[in-house]
N, C-alpha and C. Protein backbone atom coordinates (compact mmCIF):
# COMPACT_ATOMS: atom_id res chain seq x y z
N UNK A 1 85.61 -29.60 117.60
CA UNK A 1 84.73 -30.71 117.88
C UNK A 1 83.73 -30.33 118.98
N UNK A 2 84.25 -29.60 120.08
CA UNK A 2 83.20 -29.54 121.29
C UNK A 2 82.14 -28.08 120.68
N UNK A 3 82.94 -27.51 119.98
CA UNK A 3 82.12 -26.33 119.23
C UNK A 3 80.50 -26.96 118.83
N UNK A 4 81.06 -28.30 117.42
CA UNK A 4 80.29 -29.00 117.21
C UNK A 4 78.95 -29.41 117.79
N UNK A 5 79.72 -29.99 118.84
CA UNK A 5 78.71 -30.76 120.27
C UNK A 5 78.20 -29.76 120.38
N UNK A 6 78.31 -28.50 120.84
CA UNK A 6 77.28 -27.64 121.46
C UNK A 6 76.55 -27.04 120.68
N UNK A 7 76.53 -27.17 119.36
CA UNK A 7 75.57 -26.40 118.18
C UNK A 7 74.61 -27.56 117.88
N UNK A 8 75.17 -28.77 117.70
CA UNK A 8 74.03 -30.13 117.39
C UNK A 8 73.00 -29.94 118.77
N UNK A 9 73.88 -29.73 120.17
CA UNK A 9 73.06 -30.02 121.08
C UNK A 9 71.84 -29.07 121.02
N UNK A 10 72.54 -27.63 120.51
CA UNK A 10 71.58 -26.41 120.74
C UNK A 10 70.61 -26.69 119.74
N UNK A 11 70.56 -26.86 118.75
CA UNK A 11 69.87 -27.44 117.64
C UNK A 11 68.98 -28.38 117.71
N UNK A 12 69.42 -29.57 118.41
CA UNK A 12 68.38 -30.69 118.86
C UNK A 12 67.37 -30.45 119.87
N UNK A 13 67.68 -29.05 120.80
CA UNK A 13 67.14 -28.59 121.77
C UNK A 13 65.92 -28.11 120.82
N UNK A 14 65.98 -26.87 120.01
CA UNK A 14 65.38 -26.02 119.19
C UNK A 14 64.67 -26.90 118.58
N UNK A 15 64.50 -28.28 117.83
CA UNK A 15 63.95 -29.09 117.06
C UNK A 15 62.89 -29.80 118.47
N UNK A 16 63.31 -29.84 119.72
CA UNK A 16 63.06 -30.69 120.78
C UNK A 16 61.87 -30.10 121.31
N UNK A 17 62.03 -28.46 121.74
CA UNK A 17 61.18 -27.52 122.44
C UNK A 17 59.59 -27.58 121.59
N UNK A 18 59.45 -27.57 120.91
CA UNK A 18 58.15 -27.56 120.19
C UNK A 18 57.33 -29.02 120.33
N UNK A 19 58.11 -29.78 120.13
CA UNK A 19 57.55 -31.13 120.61
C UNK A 19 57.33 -31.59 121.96
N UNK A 20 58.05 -30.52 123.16
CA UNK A 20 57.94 -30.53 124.42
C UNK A 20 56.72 -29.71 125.08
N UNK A 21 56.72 -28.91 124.37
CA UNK A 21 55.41 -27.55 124.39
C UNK A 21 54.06 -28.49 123.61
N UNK A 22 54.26 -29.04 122.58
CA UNK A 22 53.13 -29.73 122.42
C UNK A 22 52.78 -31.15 123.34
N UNK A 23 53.52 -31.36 123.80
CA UNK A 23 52.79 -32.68 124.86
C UNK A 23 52.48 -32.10 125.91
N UNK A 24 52.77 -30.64 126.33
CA UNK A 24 51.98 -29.98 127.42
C UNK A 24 50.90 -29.37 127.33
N UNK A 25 50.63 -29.26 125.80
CA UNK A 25 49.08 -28.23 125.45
C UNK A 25 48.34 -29.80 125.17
N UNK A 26 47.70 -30.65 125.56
CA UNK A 26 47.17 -31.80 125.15
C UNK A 26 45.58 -31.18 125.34
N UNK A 27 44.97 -31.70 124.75
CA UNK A 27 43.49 -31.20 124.47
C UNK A 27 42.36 -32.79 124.57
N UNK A 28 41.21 -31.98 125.60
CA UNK A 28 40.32 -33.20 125.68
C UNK A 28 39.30 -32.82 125.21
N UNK A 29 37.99 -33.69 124.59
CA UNK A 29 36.67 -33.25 124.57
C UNK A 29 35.65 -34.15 125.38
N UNK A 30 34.66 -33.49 125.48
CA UNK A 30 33.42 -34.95 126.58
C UNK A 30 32.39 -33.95 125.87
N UNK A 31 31.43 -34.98 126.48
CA UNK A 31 30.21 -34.44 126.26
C UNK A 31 29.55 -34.56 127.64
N UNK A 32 29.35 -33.29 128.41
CA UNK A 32 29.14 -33.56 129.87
C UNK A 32 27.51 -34.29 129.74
N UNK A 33 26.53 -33.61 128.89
CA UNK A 33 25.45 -33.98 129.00
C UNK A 33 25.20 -35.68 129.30
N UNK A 34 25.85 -36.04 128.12
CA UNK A 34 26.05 -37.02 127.45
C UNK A 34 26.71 -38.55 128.93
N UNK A 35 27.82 -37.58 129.93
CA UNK A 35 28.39 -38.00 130.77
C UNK A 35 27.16 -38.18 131.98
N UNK A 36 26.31 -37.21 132.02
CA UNK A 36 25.51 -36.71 133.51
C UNK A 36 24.70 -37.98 133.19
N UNK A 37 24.13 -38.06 131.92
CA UNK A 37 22.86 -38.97 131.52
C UNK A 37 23.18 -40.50 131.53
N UNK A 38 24.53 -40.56 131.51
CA UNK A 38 25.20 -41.85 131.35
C UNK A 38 26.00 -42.31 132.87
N UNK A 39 26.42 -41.60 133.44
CA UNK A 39 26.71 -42.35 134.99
C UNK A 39 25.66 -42.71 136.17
N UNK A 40 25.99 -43.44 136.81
CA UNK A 40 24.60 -44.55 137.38
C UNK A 40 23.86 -43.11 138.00
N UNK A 41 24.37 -41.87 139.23
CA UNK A 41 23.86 -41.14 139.79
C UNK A 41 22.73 -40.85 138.80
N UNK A 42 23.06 -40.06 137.75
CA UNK A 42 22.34 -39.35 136.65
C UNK A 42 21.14 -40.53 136.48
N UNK A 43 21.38 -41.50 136.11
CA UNK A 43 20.16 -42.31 135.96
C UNK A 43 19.35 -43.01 136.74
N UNK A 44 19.39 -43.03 138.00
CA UNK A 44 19.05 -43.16 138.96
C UNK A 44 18.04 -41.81 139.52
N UNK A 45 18.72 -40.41 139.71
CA UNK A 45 18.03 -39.29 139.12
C UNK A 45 16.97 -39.02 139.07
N UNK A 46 17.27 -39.65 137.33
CA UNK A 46 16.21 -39.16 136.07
C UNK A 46 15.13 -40.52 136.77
N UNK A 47 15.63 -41.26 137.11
CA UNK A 47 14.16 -42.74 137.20
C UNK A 47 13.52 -42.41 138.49
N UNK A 48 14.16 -41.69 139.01
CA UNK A 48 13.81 -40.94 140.48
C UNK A 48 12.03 -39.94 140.42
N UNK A 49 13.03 -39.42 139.26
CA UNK A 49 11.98 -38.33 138.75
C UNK A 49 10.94 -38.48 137.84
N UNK A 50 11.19 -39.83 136.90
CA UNK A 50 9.97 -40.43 136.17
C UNK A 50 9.32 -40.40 137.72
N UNK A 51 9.58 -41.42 138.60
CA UNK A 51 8.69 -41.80 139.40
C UNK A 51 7.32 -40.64 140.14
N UNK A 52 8.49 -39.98 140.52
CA UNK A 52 7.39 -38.62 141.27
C UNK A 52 6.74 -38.06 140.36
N UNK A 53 7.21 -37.81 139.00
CA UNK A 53 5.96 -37.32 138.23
C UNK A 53 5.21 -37.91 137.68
N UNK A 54 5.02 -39.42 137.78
CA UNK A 54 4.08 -40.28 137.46
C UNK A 54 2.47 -39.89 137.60
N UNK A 55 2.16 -40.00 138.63
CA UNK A 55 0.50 -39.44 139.22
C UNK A 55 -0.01 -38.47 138.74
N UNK A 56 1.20 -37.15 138.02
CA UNK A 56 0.52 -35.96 137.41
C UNK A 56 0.27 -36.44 136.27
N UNK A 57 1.31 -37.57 135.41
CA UNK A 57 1.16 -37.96 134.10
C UNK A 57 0.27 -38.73 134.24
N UNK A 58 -0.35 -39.79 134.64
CA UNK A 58 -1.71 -40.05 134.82
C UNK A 58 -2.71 -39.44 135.15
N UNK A 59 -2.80 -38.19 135.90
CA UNK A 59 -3.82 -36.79 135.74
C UNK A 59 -4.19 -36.53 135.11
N UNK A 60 -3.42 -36.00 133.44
CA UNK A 60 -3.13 -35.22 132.66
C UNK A 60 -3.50 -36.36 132.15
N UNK A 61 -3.36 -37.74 131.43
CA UNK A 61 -3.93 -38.74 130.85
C UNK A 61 -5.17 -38.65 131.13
N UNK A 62 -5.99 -39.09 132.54
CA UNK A 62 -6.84 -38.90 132.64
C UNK A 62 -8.07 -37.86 132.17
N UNK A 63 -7.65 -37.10 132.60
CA UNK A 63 -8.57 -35.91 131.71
C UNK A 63 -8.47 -35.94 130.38
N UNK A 64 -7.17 -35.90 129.71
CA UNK A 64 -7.27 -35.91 128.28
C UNK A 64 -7.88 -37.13 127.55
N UNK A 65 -8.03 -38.20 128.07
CA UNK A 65 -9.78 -39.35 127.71
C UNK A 65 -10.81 -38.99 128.22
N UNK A 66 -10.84 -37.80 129.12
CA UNK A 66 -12.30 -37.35 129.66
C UNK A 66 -13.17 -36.51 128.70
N UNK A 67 -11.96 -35.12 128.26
CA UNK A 67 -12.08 -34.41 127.12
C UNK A 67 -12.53 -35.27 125.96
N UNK A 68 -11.97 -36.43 125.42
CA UNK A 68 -11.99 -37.12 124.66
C UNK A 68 -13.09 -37.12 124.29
N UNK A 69 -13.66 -37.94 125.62
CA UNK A 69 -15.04 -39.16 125.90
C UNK A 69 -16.57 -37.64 125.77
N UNK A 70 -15.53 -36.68 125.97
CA UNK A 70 -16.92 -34.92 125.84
C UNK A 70 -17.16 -35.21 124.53
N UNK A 71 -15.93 -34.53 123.99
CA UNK A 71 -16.33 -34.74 122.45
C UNK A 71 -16.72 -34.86 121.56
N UNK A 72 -16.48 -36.60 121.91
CA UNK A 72 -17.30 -37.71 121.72
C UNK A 72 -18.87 -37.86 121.59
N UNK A 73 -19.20 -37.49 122.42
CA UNK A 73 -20.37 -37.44 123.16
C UNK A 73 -21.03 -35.96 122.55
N UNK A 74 -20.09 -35.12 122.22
CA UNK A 74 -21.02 -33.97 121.78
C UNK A 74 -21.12 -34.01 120.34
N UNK A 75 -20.04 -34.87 119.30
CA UNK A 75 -20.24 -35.09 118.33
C UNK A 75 -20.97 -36.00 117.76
N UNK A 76 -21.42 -36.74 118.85
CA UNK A 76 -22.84 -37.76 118.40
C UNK A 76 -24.18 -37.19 119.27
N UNK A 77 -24.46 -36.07 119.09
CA UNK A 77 -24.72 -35.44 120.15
C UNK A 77 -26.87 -35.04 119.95
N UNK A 78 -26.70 -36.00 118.76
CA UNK A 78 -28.53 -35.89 118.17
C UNK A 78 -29.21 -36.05 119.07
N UNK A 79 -29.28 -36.83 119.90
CA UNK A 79 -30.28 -37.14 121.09
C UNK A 79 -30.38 -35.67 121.99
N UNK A 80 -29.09 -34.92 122.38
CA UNK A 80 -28.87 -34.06 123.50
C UNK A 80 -29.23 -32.72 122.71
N UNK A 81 -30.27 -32.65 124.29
CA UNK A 81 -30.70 -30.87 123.72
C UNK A 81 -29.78 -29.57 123.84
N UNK A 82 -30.02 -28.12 123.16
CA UNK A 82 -29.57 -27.28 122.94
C UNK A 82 -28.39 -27.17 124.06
N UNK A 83 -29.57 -26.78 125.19
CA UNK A 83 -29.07 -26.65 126.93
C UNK A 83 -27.54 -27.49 127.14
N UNK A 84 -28.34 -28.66 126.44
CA UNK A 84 -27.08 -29.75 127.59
C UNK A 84 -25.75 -29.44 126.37
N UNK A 85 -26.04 -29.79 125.06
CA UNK A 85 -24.78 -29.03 123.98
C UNK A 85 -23.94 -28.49 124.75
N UNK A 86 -24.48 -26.75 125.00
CA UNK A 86 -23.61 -25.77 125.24
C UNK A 86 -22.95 -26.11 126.93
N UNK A 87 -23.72 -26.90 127.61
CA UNK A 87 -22.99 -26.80 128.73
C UNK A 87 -22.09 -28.05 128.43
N UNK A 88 -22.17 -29.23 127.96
CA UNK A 88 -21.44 -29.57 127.67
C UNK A 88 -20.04 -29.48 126.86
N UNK A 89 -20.16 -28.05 125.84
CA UNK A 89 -19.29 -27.55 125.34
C UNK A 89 -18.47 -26.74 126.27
N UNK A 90 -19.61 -25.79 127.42
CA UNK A 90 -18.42 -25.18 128.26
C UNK A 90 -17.20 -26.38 129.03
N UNK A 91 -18.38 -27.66 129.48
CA UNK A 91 -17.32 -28.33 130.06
C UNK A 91 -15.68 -28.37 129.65
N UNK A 92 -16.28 -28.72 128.41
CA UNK A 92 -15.14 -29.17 127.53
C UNK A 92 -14.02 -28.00 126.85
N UNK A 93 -14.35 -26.98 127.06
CA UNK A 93 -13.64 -25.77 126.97
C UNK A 93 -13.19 -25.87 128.42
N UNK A 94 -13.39 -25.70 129.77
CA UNK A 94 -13.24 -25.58 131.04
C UNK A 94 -11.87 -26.60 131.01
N UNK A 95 -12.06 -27.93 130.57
CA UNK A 95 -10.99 -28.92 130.80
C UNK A 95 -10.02 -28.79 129.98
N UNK A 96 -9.75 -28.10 128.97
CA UNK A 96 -9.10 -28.42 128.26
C UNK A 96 -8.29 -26.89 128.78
N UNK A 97 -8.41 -26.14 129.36
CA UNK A 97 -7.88 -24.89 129.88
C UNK A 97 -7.42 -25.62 131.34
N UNK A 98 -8.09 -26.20 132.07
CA UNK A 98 -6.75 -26.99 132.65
C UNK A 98 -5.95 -28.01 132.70
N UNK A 99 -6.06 -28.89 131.48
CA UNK A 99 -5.57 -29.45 130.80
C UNK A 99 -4.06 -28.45 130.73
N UNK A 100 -4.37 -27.14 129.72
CA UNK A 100 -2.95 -26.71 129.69
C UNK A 100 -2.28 -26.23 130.53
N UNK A 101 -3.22 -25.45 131.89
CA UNK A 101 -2.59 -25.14 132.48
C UNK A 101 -2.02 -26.01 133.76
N UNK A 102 -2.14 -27.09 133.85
CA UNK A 102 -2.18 -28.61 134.71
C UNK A 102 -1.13 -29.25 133.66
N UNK A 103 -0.73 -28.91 132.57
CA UNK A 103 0.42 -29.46 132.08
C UNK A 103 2.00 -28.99 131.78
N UNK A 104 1.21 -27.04 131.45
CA UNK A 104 2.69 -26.33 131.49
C UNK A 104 3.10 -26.28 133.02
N UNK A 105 2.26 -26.37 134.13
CA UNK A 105 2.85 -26.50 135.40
C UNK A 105 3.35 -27.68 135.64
N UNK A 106 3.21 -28.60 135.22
CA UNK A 106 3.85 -30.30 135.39
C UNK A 106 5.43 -30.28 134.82
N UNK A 107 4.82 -29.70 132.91
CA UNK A 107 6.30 -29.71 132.41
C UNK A 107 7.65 -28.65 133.08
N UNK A 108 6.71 -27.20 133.89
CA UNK A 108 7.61 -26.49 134.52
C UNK A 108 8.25 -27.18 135.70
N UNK A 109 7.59 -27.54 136.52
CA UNK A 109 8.11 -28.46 137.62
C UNK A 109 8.78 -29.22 137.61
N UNK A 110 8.80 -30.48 136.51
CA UNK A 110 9.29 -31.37 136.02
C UNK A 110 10.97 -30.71 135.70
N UNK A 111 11.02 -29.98 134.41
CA UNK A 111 12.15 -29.19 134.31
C UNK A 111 12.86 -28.24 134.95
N UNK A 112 12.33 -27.62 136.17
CA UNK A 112 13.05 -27.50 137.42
C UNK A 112 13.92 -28.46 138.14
N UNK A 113 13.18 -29.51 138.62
CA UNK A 113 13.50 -30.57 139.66
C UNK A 113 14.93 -31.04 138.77
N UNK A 114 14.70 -31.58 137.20
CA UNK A 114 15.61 -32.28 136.04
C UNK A 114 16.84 -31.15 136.37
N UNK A 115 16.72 -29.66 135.75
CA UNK A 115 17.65 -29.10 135.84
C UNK A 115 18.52 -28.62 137.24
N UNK A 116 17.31 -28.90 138.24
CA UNK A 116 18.46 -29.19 139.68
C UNK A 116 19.09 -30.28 140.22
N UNK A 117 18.87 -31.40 139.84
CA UNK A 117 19.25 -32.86 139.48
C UNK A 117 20.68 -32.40 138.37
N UNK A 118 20.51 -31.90 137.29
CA UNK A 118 21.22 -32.03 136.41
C UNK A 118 22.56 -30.98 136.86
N UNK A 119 21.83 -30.09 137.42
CA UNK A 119 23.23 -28.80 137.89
C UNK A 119 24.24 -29.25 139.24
N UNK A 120 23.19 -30.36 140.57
CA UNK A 120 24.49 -30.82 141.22
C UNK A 120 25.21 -31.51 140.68
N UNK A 121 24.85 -32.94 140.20
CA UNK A 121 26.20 -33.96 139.05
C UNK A 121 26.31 -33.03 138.16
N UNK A 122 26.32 -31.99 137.64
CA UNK A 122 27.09 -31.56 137.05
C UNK A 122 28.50 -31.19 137.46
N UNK A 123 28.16 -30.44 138.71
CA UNK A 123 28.95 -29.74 139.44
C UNK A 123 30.25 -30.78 140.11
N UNK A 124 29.67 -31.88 140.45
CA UNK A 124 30.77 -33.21 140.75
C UNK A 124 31.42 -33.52 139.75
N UNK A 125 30.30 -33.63 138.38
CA UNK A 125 31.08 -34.35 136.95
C UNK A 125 32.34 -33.23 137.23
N UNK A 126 32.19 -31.67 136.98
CA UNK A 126 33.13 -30.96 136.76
C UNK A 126 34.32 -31.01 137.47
N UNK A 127 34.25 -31.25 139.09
CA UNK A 127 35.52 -31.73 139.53
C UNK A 127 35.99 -33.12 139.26
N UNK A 128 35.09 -33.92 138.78
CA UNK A 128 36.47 -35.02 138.42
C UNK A 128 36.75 -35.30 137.01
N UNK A 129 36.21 -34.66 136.42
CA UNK A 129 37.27 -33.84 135.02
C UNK A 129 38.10 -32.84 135.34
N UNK A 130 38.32 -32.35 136.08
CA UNK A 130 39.20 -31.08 136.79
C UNK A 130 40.35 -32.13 136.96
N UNK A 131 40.05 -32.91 137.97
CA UNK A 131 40.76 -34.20 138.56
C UNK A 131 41.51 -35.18 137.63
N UNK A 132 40.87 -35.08 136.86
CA UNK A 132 40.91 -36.45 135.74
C UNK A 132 42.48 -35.74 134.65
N UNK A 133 41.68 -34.03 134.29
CA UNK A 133 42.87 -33.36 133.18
C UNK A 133 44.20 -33.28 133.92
N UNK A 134 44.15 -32.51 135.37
CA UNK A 134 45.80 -32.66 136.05
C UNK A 134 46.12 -33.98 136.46
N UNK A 135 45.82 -35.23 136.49
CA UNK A 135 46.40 -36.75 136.46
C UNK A 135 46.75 -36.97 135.47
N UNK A 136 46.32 -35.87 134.01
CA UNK A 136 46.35 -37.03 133.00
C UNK A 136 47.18 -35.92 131.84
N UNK A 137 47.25 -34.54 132.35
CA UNK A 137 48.51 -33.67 131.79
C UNK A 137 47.55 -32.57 130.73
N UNK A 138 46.31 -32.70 130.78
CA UNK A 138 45.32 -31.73 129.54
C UNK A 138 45.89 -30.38 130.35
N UNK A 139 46.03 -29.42 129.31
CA UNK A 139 45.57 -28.38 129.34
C UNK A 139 44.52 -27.83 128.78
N UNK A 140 43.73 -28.20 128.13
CA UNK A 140 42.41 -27.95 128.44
C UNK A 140 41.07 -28.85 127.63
N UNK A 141 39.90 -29.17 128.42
CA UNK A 141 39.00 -29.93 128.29
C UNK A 141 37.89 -28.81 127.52
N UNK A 142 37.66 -29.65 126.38
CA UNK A 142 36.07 -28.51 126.10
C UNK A 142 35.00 -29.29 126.14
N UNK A 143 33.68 -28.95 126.24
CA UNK A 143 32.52 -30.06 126.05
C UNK A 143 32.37 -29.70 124.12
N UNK A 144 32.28 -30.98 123.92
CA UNK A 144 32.07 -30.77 122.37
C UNK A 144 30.42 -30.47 122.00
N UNK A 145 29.98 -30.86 123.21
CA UNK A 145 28.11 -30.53 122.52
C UNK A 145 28.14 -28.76 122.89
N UNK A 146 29.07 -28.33 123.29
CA UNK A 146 28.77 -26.45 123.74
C UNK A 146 29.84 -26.09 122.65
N UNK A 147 30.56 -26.18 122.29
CA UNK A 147 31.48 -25.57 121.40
C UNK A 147 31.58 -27.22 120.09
N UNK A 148 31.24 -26.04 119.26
CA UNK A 148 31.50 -26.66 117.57
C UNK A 148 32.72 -27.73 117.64
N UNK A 149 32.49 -28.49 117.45
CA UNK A 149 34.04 -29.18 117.23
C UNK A 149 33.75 -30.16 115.58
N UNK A 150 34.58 -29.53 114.78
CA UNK A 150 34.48 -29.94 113.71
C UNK A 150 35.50 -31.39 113.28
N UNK A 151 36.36 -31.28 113.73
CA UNK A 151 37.35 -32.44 113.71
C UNK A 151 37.98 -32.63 114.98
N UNK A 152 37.86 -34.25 115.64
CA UNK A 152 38.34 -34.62 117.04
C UNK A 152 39.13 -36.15 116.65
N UNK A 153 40.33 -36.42 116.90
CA UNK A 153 40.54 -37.60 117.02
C UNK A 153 39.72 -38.71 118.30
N UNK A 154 39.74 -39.91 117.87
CA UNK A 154 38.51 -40.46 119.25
C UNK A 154 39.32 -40.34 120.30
N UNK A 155 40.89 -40.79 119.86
CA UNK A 155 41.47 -40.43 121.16
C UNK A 155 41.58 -39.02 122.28
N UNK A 156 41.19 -38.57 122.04
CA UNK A 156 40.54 -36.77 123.23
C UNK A 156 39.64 -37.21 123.68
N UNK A 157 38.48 -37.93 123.24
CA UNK A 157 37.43 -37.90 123.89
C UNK A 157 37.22 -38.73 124.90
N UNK A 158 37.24 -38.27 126.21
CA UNK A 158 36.96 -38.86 127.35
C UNK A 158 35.92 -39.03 128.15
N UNK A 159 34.91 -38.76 127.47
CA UNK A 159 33.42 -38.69 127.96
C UNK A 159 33.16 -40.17 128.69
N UNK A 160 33.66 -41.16 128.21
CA UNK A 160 33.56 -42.41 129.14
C UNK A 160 34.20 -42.67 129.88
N UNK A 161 35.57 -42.38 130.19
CA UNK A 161 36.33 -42.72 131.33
C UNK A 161 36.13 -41.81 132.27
N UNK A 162 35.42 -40.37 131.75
CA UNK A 162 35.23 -39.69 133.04
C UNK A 162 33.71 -40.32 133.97
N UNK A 163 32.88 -40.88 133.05
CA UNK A 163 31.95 -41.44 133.58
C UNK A 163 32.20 -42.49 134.60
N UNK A 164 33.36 -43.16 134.51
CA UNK A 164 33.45 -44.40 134.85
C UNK A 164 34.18 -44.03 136.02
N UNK A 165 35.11 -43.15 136.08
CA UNK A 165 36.00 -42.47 137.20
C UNK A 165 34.21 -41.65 137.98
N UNK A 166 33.70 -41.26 137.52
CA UNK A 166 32.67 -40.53 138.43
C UNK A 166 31.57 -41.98 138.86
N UNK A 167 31.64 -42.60 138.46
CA UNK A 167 30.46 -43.34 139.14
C UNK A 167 31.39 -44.28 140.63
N UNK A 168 32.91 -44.13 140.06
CA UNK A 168 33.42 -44.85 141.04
C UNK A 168 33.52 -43.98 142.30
N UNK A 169 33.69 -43.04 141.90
CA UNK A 169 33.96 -41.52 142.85
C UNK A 169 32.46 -41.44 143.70
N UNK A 170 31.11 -41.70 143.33
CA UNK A 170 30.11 -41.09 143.72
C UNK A 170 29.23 -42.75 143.56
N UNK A 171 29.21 -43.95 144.02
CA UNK A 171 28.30 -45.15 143.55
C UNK A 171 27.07 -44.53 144.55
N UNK A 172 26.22 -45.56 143.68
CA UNK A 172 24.56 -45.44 144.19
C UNK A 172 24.39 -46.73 144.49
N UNK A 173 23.38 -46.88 145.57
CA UNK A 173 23.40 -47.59 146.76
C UNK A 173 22.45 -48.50 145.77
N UNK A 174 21.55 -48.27 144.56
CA UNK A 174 20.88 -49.59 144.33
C UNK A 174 21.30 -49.45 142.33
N UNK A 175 22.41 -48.91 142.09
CA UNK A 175 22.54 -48.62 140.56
C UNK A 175 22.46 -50.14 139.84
N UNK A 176 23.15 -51.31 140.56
CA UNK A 176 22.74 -51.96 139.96
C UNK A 176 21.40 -52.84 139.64
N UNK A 177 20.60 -52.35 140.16
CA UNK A 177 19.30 -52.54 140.02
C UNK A 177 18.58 -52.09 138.63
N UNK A 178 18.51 -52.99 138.19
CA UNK A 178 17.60 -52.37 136.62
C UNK A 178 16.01 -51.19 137.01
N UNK A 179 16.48 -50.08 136.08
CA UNK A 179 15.16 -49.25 136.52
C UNK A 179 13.52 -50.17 135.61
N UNK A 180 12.90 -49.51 136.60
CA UNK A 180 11.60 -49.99 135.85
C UNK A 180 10.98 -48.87 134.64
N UNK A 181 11.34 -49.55 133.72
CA UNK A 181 10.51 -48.36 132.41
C UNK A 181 9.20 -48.04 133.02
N UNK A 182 8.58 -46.07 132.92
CA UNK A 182 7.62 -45.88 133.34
C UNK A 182 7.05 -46.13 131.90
N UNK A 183 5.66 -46.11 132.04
CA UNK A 183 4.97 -45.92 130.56
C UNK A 183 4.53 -44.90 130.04
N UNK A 184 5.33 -43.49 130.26
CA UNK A 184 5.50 -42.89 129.48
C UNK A 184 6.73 -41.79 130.25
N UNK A 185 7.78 -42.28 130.16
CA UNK A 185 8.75 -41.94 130.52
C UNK A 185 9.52 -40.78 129.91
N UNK A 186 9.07 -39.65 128.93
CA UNK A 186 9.53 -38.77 128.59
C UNK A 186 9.15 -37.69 129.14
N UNK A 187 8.29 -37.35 129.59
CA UNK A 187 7.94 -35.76 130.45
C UNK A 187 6.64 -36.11 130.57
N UNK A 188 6.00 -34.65 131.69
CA UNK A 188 4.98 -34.90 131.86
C UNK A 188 3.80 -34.19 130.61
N UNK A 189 4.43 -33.40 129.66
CA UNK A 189 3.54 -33.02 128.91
C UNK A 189 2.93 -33.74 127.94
N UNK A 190 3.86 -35.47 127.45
CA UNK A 190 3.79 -35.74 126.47
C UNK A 190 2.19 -36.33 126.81
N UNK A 191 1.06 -36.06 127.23
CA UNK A 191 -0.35 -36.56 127.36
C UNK A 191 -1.22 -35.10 126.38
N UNK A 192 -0.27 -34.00 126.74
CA UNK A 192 -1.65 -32.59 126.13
C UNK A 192 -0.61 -33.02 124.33
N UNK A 193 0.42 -34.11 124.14
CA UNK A 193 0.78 -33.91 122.45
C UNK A 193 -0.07 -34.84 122.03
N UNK A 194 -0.34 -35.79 122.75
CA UNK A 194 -1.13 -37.31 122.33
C UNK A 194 -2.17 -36.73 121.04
N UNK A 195 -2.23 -37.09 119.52
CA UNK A 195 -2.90 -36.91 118.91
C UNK A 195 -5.17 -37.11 119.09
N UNK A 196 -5.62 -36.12 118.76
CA UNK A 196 -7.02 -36.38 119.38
C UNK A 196 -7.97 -36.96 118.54
């Protein structure tokens, strides 16, 4: 009988160990991007940074109705003699060369400032997902927007509770303040795409 006992036990052990080893390999996914862009810091940030690049995006507007208004003006251009044409054509060659180069320096700047904005909360997001997997038993977290993930149950994905643990970890002094939409709040280049 005690023979018994100790072969069921060893047995139930052997049936036991694999199911013990799997609640220690537990697996998470987030989407950090997804996390940075979505906790108040991150958006606060980014409305930070609409703001300061506002004045160049009205620059870059500006001129590109100036160019416009050349154009314009040179394509109805019967009245204006030879002379004024071509200098008016250099104008308009002249602006439109800093036009691009007054815009790839905006969009470079712009995407500097974003990606140094984006690399410190990153660097916080990463410790309190660090924080978040040993409270919560993961052995290991992947971001699903950097590695393929073809099949995820929703339950792994913690992209919101880590948000919610990081905004509590890190609050902003006016997050609940609704931002003000800029009017044209996507970068500073989107004035040299504006159709002509």
């Amino acid at each position: 009988m005690h023979k018994r006992l100790t072969t069921l036990t060893v047995f139930l052990g052997v049936l036991a160990f694999p199911l013990a080893s799997h609640a220690q390999n537990k697996v998470g996914v987030i989407n950090i991007n997804a996390a940075i862009a979505s906790c108040a810091e991150g958006k606060k940030l980014m409305a930070d940074l609409q703001k300061k690049y506002l004045p160049r995006q009205q620059e870059l507007e500006r001129l590109q109705k100036e160019i416009q208004a050349d154009q314009d003006q040179l394509s109805k251009g019967a009245t204006l003699s030879d002379d004024e044409q071509r200098r008016l054509s250099r104008d308009i060659e002249d602006k439109q060369k800093l036009l691009k180069r007054s815009t790839d320096d905006a969009q470079s700047d712009f995407n500097a400032d974003r990606d140094d904005a984006v690399r410190r909360v990153g660097q916080k997001m990463v410790s309190t997902i660090h924080d978040y997997a040993q409270q919560n038993g993961f052995s290991l977290v992947i971001d699903g927007a950097q590695i393929p993930v073809y099949y995820a149950v929703k339950d792994i994905d913690i992209t919101a509770e880590i948000v919610k643990r990081y905004d509590a970890a890190n609050p902003v002094a006016d997050a609940g303040a609704p931002a003000k939409p800029a009017a044209h709040a996507a970068s500073p280049s989107s004035a040299a795409t504006k159709p002509q």
